[in-house]
PDB file of N, CA and C in Angstrom:
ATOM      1  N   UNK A   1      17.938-136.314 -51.878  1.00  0.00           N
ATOM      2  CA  UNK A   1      17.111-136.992 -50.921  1.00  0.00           C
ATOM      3  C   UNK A   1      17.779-138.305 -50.521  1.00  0.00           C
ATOM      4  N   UNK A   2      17.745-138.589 -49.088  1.00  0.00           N
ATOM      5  CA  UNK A   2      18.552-139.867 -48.887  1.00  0.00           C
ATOM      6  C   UNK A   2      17.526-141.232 -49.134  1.00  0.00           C
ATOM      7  N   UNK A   3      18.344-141.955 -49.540  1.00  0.00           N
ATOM      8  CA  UNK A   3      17.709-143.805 -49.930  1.00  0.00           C
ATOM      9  C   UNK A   3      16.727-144.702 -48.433  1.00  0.00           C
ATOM     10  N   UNK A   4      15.742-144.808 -48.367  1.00  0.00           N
ATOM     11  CA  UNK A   4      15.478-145.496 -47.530  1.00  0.00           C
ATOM     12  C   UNK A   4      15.758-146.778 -47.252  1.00  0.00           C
ATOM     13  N   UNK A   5      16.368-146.954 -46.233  1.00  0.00           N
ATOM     14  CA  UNK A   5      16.623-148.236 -45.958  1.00  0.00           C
ATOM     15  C   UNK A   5      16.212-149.277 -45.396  1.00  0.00           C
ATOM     16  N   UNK A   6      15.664-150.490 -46.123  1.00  0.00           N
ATOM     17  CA  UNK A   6      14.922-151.531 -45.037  1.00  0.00           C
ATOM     18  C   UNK A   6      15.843-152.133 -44.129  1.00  0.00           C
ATOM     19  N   UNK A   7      15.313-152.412 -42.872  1.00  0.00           N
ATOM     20  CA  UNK A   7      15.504-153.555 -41.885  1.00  0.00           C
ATOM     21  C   UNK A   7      15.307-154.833 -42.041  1.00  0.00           C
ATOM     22  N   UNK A   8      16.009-155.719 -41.650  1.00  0.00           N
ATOM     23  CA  UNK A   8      15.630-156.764 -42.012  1.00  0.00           C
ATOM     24  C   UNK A   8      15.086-157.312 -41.160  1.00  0.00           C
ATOM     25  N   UNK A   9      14.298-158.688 -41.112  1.00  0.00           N
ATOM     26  CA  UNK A   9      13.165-158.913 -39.889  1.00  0.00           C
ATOM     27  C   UNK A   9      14.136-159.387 -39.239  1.00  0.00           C
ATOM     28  N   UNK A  10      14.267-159.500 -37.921  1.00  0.00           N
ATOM     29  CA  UNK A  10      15.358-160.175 -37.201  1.00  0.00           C
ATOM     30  C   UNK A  10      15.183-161.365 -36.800  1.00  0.00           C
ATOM     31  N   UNK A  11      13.986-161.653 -36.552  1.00  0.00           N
ATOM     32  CA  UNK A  11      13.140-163.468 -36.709  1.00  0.00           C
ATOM     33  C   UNK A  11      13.390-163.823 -38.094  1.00  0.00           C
ATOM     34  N   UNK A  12      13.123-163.848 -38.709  1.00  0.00           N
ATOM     35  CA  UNK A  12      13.764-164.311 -40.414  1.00  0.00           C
ATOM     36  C   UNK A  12      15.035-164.950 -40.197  1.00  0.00           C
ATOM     37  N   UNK A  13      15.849-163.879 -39.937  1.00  0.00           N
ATOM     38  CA  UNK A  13      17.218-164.035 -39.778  1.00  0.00           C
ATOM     39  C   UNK A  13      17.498-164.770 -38.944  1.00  0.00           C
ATOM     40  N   UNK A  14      17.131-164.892 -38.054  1.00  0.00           N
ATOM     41  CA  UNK A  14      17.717-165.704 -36.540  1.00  0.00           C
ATOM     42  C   UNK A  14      17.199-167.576 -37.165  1.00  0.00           C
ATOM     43  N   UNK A  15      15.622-167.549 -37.599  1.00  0.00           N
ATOM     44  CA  UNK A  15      15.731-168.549 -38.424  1.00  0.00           C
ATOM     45  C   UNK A  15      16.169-169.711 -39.222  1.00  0.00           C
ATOM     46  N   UNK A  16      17.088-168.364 -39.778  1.00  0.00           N
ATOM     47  CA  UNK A  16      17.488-169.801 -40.630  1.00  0.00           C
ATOM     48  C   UNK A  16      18.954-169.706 -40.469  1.00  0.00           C
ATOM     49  N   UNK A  17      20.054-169.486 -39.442  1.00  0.00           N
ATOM     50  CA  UNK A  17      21.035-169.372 -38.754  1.00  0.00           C
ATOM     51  C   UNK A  17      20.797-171.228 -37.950  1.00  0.00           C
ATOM     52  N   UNK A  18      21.370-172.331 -38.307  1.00  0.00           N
ATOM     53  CA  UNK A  18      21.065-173.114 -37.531  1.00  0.00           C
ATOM     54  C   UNK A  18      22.048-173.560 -36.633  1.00  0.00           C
ATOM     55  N   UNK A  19      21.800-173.304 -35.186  1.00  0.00           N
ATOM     56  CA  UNK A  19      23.099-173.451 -34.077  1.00  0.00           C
ATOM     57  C   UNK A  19      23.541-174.833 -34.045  1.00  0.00           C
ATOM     58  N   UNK A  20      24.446-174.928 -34.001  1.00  0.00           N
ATOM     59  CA  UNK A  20      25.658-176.205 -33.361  1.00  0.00           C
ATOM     60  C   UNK A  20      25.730-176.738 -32.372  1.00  0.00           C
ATOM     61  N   UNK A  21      24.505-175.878 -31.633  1.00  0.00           N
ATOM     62  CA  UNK A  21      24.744-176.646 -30.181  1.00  0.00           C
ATOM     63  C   UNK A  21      23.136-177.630 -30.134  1.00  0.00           C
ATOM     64  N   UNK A  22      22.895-177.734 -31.074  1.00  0.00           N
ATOM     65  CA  UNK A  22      21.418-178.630 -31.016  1.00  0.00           C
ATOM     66  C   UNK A  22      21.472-179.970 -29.975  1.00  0.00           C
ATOM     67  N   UNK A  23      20.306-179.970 -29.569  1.00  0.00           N
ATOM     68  CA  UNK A  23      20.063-181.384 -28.629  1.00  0.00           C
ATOM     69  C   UNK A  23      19.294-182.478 -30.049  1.00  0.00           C
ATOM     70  N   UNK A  24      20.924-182.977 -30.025  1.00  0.00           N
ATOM     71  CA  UNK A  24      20.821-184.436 -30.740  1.00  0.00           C
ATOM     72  C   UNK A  24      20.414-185.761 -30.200  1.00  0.00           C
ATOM     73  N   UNK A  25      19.849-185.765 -28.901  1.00  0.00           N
ATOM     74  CA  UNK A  25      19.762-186.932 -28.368  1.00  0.00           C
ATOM     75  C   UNK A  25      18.518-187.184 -28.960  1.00  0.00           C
ATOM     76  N   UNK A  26      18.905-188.925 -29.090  1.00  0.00           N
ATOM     77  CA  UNK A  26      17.735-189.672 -29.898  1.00  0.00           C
ATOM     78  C   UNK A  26      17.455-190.739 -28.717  1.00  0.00           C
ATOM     79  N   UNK A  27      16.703-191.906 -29.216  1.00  0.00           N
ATOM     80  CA  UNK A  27      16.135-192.755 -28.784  1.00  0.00           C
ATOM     81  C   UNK A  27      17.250-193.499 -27.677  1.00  0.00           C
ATOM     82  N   UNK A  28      18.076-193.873 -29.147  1.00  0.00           N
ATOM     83  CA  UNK A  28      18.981-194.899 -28.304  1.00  0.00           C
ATOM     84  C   UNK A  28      20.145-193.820 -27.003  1.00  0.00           C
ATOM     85  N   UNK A  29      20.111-192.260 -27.288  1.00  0.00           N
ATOM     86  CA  UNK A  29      20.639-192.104 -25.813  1.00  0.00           C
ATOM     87  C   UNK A  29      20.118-192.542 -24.779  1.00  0.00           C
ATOM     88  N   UNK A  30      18.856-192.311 -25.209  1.00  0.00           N
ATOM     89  CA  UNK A  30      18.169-192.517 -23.604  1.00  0.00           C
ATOM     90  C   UNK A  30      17.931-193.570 -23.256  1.00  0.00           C
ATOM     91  N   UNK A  31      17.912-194.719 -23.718  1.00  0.00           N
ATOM     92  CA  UNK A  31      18.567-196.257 -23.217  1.00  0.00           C
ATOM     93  C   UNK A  31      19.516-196.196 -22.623  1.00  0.00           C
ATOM     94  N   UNK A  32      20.635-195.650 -23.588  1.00  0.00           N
ATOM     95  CA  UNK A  32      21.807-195.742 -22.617  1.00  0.00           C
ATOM     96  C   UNK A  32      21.890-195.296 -21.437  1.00  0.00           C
ATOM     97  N   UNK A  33      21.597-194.314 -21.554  1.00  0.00           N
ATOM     98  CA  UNK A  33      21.035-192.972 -19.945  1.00  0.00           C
ATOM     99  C   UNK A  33      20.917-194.070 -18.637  1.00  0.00           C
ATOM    100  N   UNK A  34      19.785-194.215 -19.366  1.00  0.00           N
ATOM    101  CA  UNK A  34      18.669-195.395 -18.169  1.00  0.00           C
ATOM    102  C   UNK A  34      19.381-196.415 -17.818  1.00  0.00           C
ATOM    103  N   UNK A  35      20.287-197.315 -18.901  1.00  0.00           N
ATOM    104  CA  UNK A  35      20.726-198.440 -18.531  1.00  0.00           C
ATOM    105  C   UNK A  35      22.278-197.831 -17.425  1.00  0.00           C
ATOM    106  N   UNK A  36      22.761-197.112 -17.636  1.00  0.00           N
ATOM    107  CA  UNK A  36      23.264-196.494 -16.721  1.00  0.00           C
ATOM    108  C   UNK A  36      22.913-196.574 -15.478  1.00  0.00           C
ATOM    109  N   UNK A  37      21.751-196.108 -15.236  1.00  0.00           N
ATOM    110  CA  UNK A  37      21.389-195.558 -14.225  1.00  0.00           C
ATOM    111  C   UNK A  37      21.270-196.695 -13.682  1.00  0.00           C
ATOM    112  N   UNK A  38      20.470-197.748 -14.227  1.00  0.00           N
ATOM    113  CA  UNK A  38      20.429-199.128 -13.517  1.00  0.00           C
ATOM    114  C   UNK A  38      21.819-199.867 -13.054  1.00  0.00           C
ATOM    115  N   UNK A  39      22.837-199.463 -13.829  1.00  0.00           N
ATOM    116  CA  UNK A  39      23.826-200.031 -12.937  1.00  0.00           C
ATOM    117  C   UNK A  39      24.432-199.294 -12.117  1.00  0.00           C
ATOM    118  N   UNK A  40      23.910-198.201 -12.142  1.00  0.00           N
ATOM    119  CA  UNK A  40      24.466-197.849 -10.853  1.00  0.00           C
ATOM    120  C   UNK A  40      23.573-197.961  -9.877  1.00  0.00           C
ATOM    121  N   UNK A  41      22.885-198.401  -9.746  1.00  0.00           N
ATOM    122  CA  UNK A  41      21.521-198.947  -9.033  1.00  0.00           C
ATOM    123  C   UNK A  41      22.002-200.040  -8.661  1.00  0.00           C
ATOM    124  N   UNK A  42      22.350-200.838  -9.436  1.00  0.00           N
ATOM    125  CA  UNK A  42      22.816-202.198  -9.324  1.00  0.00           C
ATOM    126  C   UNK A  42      24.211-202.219  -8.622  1.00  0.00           C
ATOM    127  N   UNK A  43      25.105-201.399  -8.681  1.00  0.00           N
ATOM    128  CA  UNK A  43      26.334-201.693  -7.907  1.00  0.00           C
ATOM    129  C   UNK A  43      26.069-200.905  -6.707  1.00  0.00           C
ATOM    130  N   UNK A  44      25.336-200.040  -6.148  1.00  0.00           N
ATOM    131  CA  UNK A  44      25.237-199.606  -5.027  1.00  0.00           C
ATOM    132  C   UNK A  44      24.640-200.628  -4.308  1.00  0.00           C
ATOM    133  N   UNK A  45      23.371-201.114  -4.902  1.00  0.00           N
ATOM    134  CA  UNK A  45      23.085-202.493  -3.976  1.00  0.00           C
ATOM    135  C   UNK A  45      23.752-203.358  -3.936  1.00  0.00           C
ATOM    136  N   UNK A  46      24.779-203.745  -4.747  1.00  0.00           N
ATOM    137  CA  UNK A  46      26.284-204.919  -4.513  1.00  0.00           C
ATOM    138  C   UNK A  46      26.884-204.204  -3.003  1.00  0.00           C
ATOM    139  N   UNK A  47      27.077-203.284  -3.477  1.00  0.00           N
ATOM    140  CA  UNK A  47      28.331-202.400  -2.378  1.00  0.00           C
ATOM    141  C   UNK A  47      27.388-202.645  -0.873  1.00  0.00           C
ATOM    142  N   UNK A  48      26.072-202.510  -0.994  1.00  0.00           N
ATOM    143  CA  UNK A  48      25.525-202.508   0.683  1.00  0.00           C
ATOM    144  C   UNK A  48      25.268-203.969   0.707  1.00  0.00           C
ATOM    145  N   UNK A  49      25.371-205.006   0.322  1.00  0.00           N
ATOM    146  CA  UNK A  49      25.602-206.148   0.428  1.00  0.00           C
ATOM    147  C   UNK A  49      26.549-206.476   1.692  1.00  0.00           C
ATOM    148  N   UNK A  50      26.416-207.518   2.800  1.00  0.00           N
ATOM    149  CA  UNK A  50      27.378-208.182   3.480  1.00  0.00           C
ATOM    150  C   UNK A  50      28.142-207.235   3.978  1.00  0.00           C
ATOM    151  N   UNK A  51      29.245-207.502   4.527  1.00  0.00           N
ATOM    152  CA  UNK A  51      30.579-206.730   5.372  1.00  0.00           C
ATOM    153  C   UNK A  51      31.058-205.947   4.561  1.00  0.00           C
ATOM    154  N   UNK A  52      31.740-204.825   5.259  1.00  0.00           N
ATOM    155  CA  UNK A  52      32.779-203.625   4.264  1.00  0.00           C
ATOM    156  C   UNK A  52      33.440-204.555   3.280  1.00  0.00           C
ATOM    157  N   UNK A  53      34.179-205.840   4.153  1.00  0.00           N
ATOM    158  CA  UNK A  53      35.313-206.298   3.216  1.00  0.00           C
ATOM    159  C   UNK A  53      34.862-207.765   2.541  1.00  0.00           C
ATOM    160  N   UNK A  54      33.207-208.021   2.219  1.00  0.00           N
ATOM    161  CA  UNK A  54      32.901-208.909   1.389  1.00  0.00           C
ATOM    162  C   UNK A  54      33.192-209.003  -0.199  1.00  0.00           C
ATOM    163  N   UNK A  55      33.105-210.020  -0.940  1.00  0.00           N
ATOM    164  CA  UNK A  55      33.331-209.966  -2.187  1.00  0.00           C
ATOM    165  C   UNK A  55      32.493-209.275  -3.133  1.00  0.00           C
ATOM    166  N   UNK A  56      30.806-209.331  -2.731  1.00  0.00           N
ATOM    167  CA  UNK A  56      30.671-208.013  -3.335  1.00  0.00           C
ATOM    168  C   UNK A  56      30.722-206.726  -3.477  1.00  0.00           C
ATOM    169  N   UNK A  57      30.989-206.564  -1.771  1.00  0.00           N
ATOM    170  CA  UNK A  57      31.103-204.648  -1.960  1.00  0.00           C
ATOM    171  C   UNK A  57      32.736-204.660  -2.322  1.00  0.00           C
ATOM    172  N   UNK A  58      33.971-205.582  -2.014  1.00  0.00           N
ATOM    173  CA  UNK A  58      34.569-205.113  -2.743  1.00  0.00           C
ATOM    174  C   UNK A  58      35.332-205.507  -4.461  1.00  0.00           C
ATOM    175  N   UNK A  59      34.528-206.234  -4.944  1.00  0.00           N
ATOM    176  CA  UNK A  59      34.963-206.643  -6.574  1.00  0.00           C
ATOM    177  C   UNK A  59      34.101-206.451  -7.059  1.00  0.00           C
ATOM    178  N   UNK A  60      32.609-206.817  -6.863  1.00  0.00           N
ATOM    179  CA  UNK A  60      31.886-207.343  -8.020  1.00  0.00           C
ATOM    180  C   UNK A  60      31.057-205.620  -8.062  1.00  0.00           C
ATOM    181  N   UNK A  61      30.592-204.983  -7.138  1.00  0.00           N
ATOM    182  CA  UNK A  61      30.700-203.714  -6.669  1.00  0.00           C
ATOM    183  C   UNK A  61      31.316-202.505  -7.845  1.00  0.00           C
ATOM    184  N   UNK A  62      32.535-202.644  -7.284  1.00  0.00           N
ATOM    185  CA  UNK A  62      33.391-201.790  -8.436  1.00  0.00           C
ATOM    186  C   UNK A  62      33.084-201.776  -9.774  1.00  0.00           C
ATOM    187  N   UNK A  63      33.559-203.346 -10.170  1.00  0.00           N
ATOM    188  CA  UNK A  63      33.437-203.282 -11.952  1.00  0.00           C
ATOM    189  C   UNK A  63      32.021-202.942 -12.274  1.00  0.00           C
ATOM    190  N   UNK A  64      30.828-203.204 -11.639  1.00  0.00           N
ATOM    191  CA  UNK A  64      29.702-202.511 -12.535  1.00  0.00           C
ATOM    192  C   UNK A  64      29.650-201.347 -12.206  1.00  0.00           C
ATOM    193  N   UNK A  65      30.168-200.458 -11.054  1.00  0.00           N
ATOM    194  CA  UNK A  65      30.031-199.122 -11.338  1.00  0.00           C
ATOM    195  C   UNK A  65      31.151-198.343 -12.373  1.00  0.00           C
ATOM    196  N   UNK A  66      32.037-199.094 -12.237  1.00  0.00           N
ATOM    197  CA  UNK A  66      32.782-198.714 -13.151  1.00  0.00           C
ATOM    198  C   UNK A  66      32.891-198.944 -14.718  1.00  0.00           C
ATOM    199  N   UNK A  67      31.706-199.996 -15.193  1.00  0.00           N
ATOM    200  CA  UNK A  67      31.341-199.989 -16.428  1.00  0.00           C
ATOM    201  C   UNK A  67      30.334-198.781 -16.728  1.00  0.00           C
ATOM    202  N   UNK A  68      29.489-198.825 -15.442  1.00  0.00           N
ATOM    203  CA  UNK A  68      28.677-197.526 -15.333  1.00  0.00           C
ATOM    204  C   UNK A  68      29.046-196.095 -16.079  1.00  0.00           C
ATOM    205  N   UNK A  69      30.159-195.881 -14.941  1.00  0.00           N
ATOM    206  CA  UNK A  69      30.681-194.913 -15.481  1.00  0.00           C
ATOM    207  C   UNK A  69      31.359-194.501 -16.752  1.00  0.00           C
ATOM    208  N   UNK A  70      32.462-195.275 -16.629  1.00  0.00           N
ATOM    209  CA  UNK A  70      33.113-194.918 -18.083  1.00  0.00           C
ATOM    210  C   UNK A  70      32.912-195.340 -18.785  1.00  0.00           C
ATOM    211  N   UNK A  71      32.118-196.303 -19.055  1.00  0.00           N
ATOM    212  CA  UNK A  71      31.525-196.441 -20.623  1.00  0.00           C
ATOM    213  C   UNK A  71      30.261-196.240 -20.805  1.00  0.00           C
ATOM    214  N   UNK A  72      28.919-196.968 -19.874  1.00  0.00           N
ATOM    215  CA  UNK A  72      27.528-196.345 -20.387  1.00  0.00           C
ATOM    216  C   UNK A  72      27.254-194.845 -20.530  1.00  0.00           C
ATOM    217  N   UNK A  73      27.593-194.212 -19.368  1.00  0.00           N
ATOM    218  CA  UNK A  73      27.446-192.830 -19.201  1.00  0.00           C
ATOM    219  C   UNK A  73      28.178-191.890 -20.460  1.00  0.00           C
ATOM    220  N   UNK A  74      29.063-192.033 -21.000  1.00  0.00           N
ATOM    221  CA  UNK A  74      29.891-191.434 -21.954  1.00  0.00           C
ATOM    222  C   UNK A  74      29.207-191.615 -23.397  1.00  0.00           C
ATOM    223  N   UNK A  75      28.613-193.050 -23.495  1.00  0.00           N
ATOM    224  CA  UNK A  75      28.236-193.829 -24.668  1.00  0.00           C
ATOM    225  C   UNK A  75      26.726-192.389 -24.714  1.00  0.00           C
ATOM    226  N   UNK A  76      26.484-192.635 -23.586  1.00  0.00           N
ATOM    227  CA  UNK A  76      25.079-191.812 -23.704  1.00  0.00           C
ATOM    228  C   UNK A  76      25.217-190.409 -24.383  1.00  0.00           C
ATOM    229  N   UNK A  77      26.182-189.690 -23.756  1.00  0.00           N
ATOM    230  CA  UNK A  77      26.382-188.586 -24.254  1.00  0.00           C
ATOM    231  C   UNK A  77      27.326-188.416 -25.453  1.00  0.00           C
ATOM    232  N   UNK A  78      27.911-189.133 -26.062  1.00  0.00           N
ATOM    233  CA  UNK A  78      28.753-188.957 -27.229  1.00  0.00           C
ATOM    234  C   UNK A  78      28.065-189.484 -28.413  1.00  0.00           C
ATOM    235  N   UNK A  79      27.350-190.496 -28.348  1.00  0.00           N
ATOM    236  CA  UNK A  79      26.691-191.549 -29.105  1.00  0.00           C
ATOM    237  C   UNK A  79      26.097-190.533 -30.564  1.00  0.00           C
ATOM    238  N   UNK A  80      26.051-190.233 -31.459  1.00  0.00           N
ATOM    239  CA  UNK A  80      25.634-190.035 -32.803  1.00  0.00           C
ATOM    240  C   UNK A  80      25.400-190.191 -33.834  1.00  0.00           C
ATOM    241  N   UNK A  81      24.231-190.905 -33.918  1.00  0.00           N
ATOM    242  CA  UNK A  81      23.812-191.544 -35.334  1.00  0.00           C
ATOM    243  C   UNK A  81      24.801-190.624 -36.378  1.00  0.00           C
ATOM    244  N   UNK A  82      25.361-191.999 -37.477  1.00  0.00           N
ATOM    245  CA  UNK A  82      25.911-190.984 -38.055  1.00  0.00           C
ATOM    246  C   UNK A  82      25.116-190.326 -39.712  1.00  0.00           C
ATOM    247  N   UNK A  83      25.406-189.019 -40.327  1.00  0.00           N
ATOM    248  CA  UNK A  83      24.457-188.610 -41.585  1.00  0.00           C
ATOM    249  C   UNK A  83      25.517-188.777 -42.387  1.00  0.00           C
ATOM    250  N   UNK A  84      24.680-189.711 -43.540  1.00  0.00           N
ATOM    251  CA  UNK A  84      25.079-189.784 -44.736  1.00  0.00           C
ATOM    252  C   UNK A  84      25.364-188.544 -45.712  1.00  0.00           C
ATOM    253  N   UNK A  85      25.964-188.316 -46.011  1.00  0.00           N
ATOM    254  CA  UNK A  85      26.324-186.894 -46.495  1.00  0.00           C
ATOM    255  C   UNK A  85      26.140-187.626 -48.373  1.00  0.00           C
ATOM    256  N   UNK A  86      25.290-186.945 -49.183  1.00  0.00           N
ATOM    257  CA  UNK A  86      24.795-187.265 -50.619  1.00  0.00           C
ATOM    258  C   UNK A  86      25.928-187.176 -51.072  1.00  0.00           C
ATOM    259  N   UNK A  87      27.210-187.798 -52.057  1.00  0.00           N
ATOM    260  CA  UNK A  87      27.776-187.107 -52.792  1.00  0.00           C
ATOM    261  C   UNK A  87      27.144-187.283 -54.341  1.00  0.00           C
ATOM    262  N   UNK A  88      27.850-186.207 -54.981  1.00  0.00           N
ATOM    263  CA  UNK A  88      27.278-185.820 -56.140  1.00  0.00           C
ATOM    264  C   UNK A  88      28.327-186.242 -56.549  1.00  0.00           C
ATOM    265  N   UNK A  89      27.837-186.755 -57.633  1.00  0.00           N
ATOM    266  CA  UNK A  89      28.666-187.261 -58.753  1.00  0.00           C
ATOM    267  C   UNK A  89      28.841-186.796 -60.399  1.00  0.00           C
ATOM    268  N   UNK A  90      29.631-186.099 -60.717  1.00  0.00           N
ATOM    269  CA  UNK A  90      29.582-185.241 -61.897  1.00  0.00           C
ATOM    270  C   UNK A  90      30.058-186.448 -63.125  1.00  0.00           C
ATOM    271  N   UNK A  91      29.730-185.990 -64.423  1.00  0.00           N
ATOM    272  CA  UNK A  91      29.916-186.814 -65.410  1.00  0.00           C
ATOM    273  C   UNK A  91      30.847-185.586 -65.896  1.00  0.00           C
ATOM    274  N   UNK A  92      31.892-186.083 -66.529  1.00  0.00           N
ATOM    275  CA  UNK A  92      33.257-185.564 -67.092  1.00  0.00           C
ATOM    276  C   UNK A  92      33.325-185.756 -68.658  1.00  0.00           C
TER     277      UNK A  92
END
């Protein structure tokens, strides 16, 4: 006579499999997010400021969108509290 074989629940399983792609964003991303967003808020209204070739649309303009960009925006998405990992300590 052949052995019956159980299935295993496939919710069980899927369970406790925990993916790598988790949404880690915490608090402080979304500051960053936002404060982002405000400067780029903030340098678009520099940039429509005065003439094409005034000092704010063209210096003061740039560098806050460009703090914007490459650093708030990145900070937001890379940013990761970091976990203390327990070590164990054996007695010898």
């Amino acid at each position: 006579m052949a052995k019956i074989v159980k299935k295993k629940n496939i919710k069980a399983v899927k369970k406790s499999v925990v993916s790598p792609f988790q949404i880690y964003w915490e608090k402080k991303n979304y500051i960053f997010l936002f404060a982002g967003m405000a400067l780029l808020v903030l340098g678009f209204y520099f940039m429509s400021l005065g003439n094409w070739d005034s000092t704010a649309s063209l210096v003061i303009s740039p560098l806050i969108l460009g703090v914007a960009y490459i650093l708030i925006f990145p900070a937001s998405i890379l940013y990761r509290k970091k976990v203390e990992v327990p070590t164990s300590e054996t007695a010898e």
